[in-house]
C-alpha atoms as a PDB file:
ATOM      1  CA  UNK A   1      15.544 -18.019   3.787  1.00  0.00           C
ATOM      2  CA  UNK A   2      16.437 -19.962   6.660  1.00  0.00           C
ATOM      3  CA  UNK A   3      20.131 -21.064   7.152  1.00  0.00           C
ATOM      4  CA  UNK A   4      22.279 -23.674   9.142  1.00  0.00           C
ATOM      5  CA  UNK A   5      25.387 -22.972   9.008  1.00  0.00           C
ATOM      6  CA  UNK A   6      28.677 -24.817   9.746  1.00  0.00           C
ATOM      7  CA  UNK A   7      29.887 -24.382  13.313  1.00  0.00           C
ATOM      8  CA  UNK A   8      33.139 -22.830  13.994  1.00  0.00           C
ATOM      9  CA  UNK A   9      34.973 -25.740  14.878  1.00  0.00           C
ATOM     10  CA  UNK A  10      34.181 -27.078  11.399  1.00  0.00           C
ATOM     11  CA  UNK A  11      37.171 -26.836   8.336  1.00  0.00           C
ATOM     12  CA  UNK A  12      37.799 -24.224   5.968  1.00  0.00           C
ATOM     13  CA  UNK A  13      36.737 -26.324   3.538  1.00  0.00           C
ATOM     14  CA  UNK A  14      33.097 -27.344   4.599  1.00  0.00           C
ATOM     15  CA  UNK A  15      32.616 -23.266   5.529  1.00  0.00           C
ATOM     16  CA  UNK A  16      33.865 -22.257   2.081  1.00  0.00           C
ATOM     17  CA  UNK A  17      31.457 -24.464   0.163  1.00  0.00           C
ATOM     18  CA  UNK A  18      28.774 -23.892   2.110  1.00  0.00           C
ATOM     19  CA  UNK A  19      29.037 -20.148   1.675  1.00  0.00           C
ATOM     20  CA  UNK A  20      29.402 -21.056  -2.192  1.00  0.00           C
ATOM     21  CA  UNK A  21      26.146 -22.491  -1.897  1.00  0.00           C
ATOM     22  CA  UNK A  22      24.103 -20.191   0.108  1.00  0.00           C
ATOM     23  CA  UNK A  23      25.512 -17.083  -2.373  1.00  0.00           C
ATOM     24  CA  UNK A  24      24.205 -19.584  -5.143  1.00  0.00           C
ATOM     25  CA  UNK A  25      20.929 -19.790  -4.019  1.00  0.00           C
ATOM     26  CA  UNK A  26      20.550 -16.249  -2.430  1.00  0.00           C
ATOM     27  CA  UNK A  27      21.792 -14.786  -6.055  1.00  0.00           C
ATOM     28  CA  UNK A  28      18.803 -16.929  -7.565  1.00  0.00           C
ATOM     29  CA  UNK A  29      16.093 -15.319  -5.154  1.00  0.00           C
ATOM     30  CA  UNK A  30      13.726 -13.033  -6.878  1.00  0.00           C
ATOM     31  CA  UNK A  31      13.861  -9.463  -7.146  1.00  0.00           C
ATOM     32  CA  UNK A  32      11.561  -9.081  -4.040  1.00  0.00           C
ATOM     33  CA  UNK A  33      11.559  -5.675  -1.890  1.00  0.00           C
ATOM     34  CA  UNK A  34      12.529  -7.168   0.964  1.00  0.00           C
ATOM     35  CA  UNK A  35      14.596 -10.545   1.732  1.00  0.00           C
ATOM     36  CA  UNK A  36      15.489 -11.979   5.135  1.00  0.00           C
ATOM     37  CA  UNK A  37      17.897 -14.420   5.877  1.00  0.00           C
ATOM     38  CA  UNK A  38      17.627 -15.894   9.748  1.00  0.00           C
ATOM     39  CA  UNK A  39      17.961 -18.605  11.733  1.00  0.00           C
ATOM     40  CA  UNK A  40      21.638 -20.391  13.129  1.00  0.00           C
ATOM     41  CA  UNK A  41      24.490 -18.913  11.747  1.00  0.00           C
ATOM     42  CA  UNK A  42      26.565 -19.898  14.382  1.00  0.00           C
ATOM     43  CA  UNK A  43      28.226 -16.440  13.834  1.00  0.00           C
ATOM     44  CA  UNK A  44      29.534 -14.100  16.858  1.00  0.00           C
ATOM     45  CA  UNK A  45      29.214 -10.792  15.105  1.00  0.00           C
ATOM     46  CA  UNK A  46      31.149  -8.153  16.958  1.00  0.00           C
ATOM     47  CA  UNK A  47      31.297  -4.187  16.930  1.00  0.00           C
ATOM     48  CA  UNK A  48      34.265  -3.572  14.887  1.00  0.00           C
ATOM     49  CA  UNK A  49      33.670  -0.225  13.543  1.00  0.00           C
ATOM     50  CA  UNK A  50      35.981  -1.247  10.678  1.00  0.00           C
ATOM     51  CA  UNK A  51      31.856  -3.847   9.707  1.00  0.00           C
ATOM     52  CA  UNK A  52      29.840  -0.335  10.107  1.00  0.00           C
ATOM     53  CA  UNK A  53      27.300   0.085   9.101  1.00  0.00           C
ATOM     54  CA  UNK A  54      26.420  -3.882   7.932  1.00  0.00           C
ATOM     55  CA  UNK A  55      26.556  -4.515  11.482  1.00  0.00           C
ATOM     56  CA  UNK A  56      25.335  -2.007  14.500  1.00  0.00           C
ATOM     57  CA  UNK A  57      26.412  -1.732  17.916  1.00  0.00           C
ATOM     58  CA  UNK A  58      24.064  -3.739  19.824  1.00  0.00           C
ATOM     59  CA  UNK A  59      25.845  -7.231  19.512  1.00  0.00           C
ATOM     60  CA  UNK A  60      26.819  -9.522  22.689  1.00  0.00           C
ATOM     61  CA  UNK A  61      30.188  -9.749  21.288  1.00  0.00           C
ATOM     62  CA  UNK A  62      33.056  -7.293  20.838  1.00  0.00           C
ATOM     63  CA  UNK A  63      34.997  -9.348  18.196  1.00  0.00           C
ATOM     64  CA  UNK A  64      33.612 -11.211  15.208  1.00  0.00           C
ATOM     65  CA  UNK A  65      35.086 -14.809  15.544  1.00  0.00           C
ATOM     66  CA  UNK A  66      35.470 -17.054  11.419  1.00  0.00           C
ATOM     67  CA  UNK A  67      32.073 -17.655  10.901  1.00  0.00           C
ATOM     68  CA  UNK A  68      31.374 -14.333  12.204  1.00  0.00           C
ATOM     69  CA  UNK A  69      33.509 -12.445   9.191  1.00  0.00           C
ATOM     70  CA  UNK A  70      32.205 -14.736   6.921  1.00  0.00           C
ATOM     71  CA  UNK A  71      28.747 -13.246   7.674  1.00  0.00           C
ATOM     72  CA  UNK A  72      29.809  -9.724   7.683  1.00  0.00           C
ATOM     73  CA  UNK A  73      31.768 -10.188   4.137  1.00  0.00           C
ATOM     74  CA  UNK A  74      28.351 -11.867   2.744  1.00  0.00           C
ATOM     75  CA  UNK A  75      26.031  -9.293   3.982  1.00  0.00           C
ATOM     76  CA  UNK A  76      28.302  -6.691   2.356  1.00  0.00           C
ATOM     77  CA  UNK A  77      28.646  -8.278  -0.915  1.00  0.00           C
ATOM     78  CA  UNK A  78      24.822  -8.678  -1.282  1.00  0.00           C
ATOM     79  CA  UNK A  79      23.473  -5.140   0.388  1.00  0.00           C
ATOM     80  CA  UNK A  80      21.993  -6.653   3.785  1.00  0.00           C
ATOM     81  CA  UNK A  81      22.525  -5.695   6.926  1.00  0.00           C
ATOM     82  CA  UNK A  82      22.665  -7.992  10.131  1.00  0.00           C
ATOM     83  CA  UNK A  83      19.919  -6.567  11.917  1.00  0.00           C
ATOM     84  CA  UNK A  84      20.420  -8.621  15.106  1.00  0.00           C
ATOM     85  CA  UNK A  85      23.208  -6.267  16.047  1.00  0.00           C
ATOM     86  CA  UNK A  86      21.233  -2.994  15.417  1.00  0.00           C
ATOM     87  CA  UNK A  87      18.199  -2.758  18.066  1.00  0.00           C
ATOM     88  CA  UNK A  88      19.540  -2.830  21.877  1.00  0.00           C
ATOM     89  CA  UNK A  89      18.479  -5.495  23.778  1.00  0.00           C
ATOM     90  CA  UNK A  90      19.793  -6.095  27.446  1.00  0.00           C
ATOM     91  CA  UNK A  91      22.548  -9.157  27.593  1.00  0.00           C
ATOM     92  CA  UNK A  92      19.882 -11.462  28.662  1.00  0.00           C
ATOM     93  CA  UNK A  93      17.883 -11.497  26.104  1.00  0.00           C
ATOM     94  CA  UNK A  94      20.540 -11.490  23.140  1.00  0.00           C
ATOM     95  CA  UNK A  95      21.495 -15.381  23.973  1.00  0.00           C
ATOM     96  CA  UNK A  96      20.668 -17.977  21.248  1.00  0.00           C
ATOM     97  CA  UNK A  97      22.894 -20.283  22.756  1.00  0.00           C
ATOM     98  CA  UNK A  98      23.983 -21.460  26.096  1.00  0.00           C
ATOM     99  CA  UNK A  99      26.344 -24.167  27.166  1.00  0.00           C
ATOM    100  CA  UNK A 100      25.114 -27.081  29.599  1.00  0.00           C
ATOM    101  CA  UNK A 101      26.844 -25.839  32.685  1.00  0.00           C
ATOM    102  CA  UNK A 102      25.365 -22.466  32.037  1.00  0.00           C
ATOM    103  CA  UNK A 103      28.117 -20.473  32.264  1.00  0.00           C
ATOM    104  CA  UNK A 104      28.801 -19.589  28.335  1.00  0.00           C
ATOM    105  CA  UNK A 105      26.526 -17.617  26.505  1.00  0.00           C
ATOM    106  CA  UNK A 106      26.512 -16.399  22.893  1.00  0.00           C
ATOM    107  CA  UNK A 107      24.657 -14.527  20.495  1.00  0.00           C
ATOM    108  CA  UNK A 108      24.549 -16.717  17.229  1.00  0.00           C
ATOM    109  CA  UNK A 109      21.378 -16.966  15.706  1.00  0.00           C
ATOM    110  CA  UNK A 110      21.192 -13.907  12.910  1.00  0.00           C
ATOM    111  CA  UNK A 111      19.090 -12.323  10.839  1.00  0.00           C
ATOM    112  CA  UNK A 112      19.724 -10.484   8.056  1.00  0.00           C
ATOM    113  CA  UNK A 113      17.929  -8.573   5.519  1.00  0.00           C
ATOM    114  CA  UNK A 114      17.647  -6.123   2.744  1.00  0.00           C
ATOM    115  CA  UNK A 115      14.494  -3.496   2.171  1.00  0.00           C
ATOM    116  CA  UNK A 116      14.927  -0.495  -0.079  1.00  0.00           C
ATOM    117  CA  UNK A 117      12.963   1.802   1.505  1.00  0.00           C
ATOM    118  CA  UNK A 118      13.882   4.490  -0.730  1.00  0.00           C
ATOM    119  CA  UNK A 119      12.188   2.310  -3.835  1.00  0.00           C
ATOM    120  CA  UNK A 120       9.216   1.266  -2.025  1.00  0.00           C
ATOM    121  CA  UNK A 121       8.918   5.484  -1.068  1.00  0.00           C
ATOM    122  CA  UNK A 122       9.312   6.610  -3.997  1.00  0.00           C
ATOM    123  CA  UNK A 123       7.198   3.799  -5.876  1.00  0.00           C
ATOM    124  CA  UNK A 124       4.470   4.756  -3.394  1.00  0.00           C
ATOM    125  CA  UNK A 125       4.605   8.515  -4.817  1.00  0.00           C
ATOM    126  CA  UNK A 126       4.394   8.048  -8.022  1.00  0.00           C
ATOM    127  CA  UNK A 127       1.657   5.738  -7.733  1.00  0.00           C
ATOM    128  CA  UNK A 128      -0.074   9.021  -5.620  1.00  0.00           C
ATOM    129  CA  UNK A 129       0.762  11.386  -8.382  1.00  0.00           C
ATOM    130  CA  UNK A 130      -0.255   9.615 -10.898  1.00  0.00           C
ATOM    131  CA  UNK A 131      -3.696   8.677  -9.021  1.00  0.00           C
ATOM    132  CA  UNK A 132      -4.216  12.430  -8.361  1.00  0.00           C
ATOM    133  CA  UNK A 133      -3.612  13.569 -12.253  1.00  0.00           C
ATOM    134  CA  UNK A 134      -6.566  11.147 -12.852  1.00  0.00           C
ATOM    135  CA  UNK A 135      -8.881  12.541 -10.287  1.00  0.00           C
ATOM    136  CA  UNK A 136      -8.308  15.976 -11.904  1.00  0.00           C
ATOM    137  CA  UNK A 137      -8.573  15.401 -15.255  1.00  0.00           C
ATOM    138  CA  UNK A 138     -11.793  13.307 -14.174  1.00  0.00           C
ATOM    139  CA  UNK A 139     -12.872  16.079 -12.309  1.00  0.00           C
ATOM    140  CA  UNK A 140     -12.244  18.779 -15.317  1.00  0.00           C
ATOM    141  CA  UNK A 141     -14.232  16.361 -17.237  1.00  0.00           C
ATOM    142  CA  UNK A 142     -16.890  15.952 -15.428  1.00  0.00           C
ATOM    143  CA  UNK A 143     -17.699  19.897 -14.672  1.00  0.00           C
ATOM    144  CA  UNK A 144     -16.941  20.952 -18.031  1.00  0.00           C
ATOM    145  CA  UNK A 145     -20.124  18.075 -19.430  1.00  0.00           C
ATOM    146  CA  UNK A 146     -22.661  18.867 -16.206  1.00  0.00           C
ATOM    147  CA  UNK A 147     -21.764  23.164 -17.419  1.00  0.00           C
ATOM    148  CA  UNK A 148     -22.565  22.302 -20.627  1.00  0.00           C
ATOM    149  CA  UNK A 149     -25.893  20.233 -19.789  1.00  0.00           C
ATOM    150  CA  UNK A 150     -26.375  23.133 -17.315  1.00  0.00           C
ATOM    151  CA  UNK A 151     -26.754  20.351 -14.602  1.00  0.00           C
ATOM    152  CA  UNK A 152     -26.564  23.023 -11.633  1.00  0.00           C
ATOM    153  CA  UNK A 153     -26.942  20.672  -8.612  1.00  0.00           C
ATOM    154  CA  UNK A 154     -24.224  18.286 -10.228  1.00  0.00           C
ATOM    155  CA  UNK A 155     -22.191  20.978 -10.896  1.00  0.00           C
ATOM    156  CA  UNK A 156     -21.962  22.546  -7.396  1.00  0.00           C
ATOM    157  CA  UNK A 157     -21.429  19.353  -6.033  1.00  0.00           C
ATOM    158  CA  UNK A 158     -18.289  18.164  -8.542  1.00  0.00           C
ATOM    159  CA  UNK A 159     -16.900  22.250  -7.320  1.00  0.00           C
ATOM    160  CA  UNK A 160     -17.064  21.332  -3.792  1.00  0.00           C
ATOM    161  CA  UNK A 161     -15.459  17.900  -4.079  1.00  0.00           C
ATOM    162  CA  UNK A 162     -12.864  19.813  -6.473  1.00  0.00           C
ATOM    163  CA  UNK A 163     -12.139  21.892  -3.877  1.00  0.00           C
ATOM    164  CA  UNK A 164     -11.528  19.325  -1.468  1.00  0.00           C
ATOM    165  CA  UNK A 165      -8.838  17.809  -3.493  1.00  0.00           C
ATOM    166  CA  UNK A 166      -8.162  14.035  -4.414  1.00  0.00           C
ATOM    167  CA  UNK A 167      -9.132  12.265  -0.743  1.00  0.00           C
ATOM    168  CA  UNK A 168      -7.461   8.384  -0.857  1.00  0.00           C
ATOM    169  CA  UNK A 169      -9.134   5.851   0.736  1.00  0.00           C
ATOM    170  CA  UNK A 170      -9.566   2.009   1.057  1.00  0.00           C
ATOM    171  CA  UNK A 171     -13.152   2.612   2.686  1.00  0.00           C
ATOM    172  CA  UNK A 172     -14.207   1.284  -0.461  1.00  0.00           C
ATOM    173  CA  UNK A 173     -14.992  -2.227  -1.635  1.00  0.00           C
ATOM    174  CA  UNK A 174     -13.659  -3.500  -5.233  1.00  0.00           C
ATOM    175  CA  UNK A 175     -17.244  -1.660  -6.713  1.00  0.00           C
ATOM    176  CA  UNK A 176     -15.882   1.697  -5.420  1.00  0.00           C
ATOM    177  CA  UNK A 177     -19.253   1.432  -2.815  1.00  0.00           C
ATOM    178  CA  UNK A 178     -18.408   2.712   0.538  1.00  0.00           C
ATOM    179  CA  UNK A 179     -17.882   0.298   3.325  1.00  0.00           C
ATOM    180  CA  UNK A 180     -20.231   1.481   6.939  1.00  0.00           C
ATOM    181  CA  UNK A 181     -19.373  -2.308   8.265  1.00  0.00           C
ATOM    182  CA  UNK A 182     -16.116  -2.658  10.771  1.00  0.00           C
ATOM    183  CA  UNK A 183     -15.904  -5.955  10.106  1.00  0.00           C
ATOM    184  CA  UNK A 184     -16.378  -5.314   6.156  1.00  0.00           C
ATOM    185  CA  UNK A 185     -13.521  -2.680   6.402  1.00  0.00           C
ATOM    186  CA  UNK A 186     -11.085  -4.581   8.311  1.00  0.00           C
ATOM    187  CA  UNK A 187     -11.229  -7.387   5.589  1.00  0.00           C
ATOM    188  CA  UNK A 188     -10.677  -4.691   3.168  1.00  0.00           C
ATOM    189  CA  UNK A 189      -7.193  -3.040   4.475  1.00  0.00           C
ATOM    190  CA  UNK A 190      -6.564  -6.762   4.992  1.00  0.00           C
ATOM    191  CA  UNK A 191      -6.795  -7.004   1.503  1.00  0.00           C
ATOM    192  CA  UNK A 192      -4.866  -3.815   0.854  1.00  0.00           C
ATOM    193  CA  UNK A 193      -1.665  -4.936   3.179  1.00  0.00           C
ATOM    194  CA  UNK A 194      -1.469  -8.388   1.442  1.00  0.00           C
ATOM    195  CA  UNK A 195      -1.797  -6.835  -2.177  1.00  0.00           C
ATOM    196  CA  UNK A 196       0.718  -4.295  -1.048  1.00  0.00           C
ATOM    197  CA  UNK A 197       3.156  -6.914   0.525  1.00  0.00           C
ATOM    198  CA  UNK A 198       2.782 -10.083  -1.146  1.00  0.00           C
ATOM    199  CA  UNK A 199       4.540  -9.228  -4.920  1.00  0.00           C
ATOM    200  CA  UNK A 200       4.341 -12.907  -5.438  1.00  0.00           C
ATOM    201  CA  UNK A 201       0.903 -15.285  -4.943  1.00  0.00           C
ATOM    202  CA  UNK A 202       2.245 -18.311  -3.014  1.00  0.00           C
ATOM    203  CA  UNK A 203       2.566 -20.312  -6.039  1.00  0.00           C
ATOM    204  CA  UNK A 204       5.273 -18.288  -7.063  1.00  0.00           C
ATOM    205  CA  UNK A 205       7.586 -18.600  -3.318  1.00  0.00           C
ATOM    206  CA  UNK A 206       9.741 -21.736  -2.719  1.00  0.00           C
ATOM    207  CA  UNK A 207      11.232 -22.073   0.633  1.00  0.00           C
ATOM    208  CA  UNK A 208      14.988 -23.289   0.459  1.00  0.00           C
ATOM    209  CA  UNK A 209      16.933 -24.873   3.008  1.00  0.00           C
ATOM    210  CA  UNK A 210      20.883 -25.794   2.644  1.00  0.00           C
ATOM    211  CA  UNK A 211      21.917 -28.518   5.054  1.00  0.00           C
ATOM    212  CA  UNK A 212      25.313 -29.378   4.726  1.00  0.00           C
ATOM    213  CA  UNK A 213      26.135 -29.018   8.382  1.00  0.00           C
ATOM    214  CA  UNK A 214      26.321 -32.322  10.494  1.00  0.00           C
ATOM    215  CA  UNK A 215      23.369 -32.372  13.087  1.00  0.00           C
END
C-alpha cells in the first residue's frame, strides 16, 4: 500500500483522521502472507530502545519526532515492523529528503511490512510431508502389482528409485515430462515462483491510495 502522510507541521486533527483511515483500510486488506506499506510517511523514526524490536537500529535519527510515534504505535498494533530502520546503510544513502540549501537531511520515506515466516515454513513442510506419504504409498503400490505380475525389470527399477527416496523437482512440465530445454525450464520455475507468491490472480488486488494530505 502506498501512503502520504500528513507532514509534521500539520494539526492533531488532520494526523488523527488520517491514521483512522489508513488503519481502516489496512484492517480491510486480505489475509495475504506478506503486506508492505511504503512510500512518504514523513516520519523520523528514531532508536529508542523503549520501539524495539518494531524499529531496528539503523535509522538516521536518534529520536522519533509526532509523526514518527504515530508510525511506531501503528506498526505495533498491526504486527509490522519498519524495516527502513533495520538494514545499515551509511548516512548518505538513508536521505529521502533534503532541504533546498542542502544543509538538512532526513530519513522519512518508510516502509513497513509484515511476513510470517514461521507460517509460510511450516506450510512449506507439510506440503513436503504430505507429498512424500504419496510417493510411498505410490511406490508400495506399484512394487507390490509389478511382484505380483512378476514384472522383474519393472520391479528392480521401482526398488532402486525406492531406495533413492522421494526426489522434488520442478524439471517437469504440467504433463510430469521432463524438461532438457534451458529456456523451457526457466519458464517453468517462473511459473513455480509466481504460483508460489501470487495467492491472489490480479483480478483479485486493488491498489489503494489515501490522500488527505495537501500537495
Amino acid at each position: 500500500m502506498n501512503v502520504h502522510t500528513p507532514t509534521e507541521d500539520k494539526i492533531d486533527d488532520i494526523k488523527d483522521r488520517f491514521h483512522e483511515e489508513l488503519e481502516h483500510v489496512s484492517d480491510k486488506f486480505p489475509k495475504y502472507p506478506m503486506k508492505i506499506l511504503l512510500r512518504d510517511f514523513n516520519a523520523k523514526v528514531g532508536r529508542e530502545d523503549i520501539f524495539k524490536p518494531t524499529i531496528g537500529n539503523e535509522s538516521l535519527h536518534e529520536i522519533c519526532n509526532d509523526n514518527g510515534v504515530r508510525v511506531v504505535y501503528f506498526a505495533t498494533s498491526k504486527n509490522l515492523t519498519v524495516k527502513s530502520t533495520i538494514f545499515p546503510h551509511c548516512n548518505i544513502h538513508k536521505f529521502t529528503w533534503t532541504s533546498p540549501d542542502r544543509k538538512i537531511h532526513n530519513h522519512i520515506y518508510r516502509i513497513l511490512n509484515w511476513d510470517n515466516l514461521n507460517n509460510i515454513r511450516h506450510e512449506t513442510s507439510r506440503n513436503f510431508s504430505n507429498k512424500m506419504r504419496e510417493y510411498v504409498k505410490d511406490k508400495i503400490d506399484e512394487l507390490a502389482m509389478n511382484s505380483k505380475n512378476k514384472n522383474i525389470g519393472d520391479l528392480y527399477r521401482g526398488i532402486n528409485d525406492f531406495k533413492r527416496g522421494y526426489q522434488p523437482s520442478s524439471n517437469l512440465d504440467e504433463n510430469g515430462d521432463v524438461l532438457a530445454d534451458s529456456h523451457n525450464i526457466l519458464n517453468r520455475w517462473r511459473n513455480n515462483y509466481s504460483q508460489l507468491l501470487n495467492v491472489y490472480r490480479i483480478s483479485d488486488v486493488r491498489q489503494t491510495e489515501i490522500h488527505t494530505a495537501e500537495p
